[in-house]
Protein backbone atom coordinates (compact mmCIF):
# COMPACT_ATOMS: atom_id res chain seq x y z
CA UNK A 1 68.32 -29.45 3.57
CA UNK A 2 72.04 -29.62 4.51
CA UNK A 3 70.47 -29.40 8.31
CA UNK A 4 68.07 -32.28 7.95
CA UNK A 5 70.64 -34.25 6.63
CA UNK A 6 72.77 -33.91 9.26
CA UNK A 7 70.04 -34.76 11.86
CA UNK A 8 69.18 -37.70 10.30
CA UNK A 9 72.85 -39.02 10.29
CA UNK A 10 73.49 -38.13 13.66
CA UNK A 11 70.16 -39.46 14.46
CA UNK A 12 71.01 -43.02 12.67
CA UNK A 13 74.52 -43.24 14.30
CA UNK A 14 72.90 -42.47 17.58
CA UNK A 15 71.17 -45.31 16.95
CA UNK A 16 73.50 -48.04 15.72
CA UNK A 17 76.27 -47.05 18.63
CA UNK A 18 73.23 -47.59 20.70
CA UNK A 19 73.08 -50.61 20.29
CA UNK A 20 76.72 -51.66 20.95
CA UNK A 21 77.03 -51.79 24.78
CA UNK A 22 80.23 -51.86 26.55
CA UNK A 23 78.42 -52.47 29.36
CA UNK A 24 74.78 -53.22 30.20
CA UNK A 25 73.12 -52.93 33.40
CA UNK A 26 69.96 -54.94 34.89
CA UNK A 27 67.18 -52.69 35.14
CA UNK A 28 68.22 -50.50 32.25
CA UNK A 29 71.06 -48.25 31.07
CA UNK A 30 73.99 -48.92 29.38
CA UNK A 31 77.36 -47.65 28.31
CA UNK A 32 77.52 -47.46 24.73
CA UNK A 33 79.89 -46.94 21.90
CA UNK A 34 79.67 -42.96 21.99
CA UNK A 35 75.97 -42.84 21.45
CA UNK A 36 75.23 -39.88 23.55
CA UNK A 37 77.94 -38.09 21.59
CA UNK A 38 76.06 -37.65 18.05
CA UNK A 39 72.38 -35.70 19.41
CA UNK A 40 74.74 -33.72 21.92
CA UNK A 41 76.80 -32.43 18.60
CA UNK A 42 73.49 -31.62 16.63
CA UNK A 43 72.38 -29.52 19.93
CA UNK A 44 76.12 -27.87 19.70
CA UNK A 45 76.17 -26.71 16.07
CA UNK A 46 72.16 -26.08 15.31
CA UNK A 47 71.32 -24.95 18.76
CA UNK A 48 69.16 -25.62 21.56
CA UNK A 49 65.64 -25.70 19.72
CA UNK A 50 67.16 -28.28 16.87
CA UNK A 51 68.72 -30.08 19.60
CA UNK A 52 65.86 -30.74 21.67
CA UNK A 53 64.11 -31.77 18.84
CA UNK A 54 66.66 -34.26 17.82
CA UNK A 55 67.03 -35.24 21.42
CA UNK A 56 63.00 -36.04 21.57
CA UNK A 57 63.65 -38.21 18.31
CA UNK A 58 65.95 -39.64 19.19
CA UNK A 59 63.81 -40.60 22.87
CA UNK A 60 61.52 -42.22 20.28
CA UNK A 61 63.85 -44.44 18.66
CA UNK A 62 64.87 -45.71 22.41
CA UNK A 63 61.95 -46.17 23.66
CA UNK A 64 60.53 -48.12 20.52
CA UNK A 65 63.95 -50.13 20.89
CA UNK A 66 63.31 -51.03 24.38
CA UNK A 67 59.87 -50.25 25.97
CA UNK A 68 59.52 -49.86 29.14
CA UNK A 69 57.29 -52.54 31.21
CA UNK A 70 54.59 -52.26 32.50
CA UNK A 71 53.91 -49.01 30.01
CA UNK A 72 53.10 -45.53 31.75
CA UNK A 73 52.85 -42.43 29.90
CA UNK A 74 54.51 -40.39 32.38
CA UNK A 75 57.73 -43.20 32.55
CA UNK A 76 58.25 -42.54 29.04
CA UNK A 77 58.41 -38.94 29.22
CA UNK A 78 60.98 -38.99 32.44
CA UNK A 79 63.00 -41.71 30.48
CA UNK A 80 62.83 -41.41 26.95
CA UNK A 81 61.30 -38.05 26.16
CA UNK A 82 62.74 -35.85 28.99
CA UNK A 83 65.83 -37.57 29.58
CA UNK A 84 66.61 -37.85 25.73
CA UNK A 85 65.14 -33.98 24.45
CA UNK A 86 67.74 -32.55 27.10
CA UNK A 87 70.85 -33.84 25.39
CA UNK A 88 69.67 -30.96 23.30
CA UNK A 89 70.31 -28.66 26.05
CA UNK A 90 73.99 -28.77 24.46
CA UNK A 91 72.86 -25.74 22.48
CA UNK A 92 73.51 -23.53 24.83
CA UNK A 93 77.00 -23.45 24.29
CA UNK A 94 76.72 -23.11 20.41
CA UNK A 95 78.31 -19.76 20.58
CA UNK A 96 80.58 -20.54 22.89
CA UNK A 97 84.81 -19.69 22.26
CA UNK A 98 86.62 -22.07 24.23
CA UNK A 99 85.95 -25.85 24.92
CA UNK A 100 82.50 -25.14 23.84
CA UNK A 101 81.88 -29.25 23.06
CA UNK A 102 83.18 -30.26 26.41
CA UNK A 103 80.89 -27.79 28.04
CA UNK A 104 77.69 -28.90 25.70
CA UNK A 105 78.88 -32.21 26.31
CA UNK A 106 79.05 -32.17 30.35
CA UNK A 107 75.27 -30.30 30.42
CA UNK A 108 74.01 -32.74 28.17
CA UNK A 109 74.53 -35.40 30.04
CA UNK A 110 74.20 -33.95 33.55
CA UNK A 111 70.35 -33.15 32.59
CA UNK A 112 69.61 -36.35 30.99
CA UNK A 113 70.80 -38.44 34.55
CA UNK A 114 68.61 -35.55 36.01
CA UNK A 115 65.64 -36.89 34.28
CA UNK A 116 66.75 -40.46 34.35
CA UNK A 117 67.15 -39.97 38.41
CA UNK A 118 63.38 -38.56 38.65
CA UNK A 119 61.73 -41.55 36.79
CA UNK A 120 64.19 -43.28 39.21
CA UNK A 121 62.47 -41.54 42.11
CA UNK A 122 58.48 -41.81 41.02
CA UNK A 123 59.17 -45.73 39.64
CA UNK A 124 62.29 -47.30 39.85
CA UNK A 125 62.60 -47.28 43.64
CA UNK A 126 60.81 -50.70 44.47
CA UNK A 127 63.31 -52.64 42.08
CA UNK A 128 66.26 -51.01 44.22
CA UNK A 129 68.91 -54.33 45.41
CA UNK A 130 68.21 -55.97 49.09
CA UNK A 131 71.55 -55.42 49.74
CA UNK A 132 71.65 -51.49 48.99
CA UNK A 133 72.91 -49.28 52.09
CA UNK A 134 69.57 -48.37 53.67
CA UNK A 135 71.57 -44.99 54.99
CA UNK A 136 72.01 -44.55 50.66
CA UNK A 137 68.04 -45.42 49.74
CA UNK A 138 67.52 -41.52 48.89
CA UNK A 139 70.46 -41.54 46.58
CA UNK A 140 69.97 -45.21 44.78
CA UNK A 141 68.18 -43.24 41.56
CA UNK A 142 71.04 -41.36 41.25
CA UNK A 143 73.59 -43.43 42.04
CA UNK A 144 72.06 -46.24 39.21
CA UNK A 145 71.48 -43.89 36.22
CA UNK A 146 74.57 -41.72 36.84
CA UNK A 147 76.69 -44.92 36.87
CA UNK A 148 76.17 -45.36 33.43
CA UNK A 149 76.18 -42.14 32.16
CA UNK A 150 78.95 -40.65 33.72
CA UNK A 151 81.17 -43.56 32.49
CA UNK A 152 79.94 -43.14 29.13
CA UNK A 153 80.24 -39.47 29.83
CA UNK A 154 84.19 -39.66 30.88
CA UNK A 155 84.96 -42.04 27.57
CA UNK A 156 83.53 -39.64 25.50
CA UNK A 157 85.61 -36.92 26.79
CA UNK A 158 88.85 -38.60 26.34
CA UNK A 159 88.30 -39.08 23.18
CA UNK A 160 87.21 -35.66 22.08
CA UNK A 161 90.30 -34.53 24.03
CA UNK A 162 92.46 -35.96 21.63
CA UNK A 163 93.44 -33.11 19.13
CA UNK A 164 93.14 -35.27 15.96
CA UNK A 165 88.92 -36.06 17.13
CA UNK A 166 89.24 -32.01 18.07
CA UNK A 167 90.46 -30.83 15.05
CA UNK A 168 88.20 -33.73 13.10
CA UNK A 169 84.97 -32.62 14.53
CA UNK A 170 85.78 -28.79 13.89
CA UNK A 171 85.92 -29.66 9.73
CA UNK A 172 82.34 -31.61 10.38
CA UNK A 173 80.87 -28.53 12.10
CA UNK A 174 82.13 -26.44 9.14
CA UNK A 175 80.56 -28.58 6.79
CA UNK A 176 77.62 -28.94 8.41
CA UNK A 177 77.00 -25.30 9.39
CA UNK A 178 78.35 -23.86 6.34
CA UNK A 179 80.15 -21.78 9.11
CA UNK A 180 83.83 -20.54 8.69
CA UNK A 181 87.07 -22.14 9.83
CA UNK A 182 87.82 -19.79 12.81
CA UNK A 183 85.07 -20.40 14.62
CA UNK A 184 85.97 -24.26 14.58
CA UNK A 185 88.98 -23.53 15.48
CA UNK A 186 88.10 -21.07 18.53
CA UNK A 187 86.20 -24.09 19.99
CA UNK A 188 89.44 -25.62 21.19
């Protein structure tokens, strides 16, 4: 119970820091208020098969809060289901001693540009700008969806660098995973 709890709130505050952009760009993707940062942590202290299933959720809620037009079924699995289930790839490093979130974190977000850079690839390509370096058209996709994620990405790591968020999010693992205070604090 103590597990689906914790999903759902990480699931809701996913949500709501969703929708609080920093910065929003034209054809989709955005940098949000640590959004990324709640189904990455569910992936981190349940594992990679709770993870992914948060992650897929959570791929839902985005695409129900901003469909994709014109609808495909395989544009919504590159970037909502995909992109969003392999946040949950941060499970990985569940058992892992030293900067365990950093490393979940980093993974996390390298697959979901992966997955955000192939939808990029088999759809996104005819919306690419005029005035895009023709010697950089094989790299636009990537360029676009990592621009937003890796900025998102390098926020959120400042922040859980601080030793206060460190130590903070070491008590919330304990309490959520009913596990013991060393390993919280051999995550450091």
């Amino acid at each position: 119970t103590q597990q689906l709890v914790t999903c759902a709130v990480a699931l809701a505050l996913a949500y709501v820091t969703s929708y609080i952009k920093i910065f929003k760009l034209p054809f989709g993707g955005s940098v949000t208020l640590f959004s990324m940062l709640f189904i990455v942590l569910i992936g981190y202290w349940y594992g990679i098969k709770v993870g992914i299933l948060t992650g897929l959720v959570y791929g839902i809620f985005q695409f129900l809060q901003e469909p994709v037009c014109p609808f495909s079924f395989f544009r919504v699995c590159c970037d909502y289901i995909l992109a969003f289930g392999a946040m949950g790839l941060s499970g990985l490093f569940t058992k892992s001693r030293k900067h365990g979130l950093l490393k979940a974190y980093i993974l996390a977000i390298l697959a979901r540009g992966a997955f955000h850079a192939l939808g990029g690839y088999l759809y996104w390509m005819d919306y690419m700008p005029d005035n895009f370096p023709k010697s950089l058209t094989a790299l636009y996709p990537i360029i676009y969806n990592y621009s937003y994620i890796l900025l998102e990405g390098v926020l959120t790591i400042v922040v859980i660098s601080i030793p206060a968020v460190s130590s903070a999010l070491g008590r919330i693992r304990i309490m959520a995973t009913g596990g013991n205070r060393q390993s919280a604090a051999t995550e450091k």
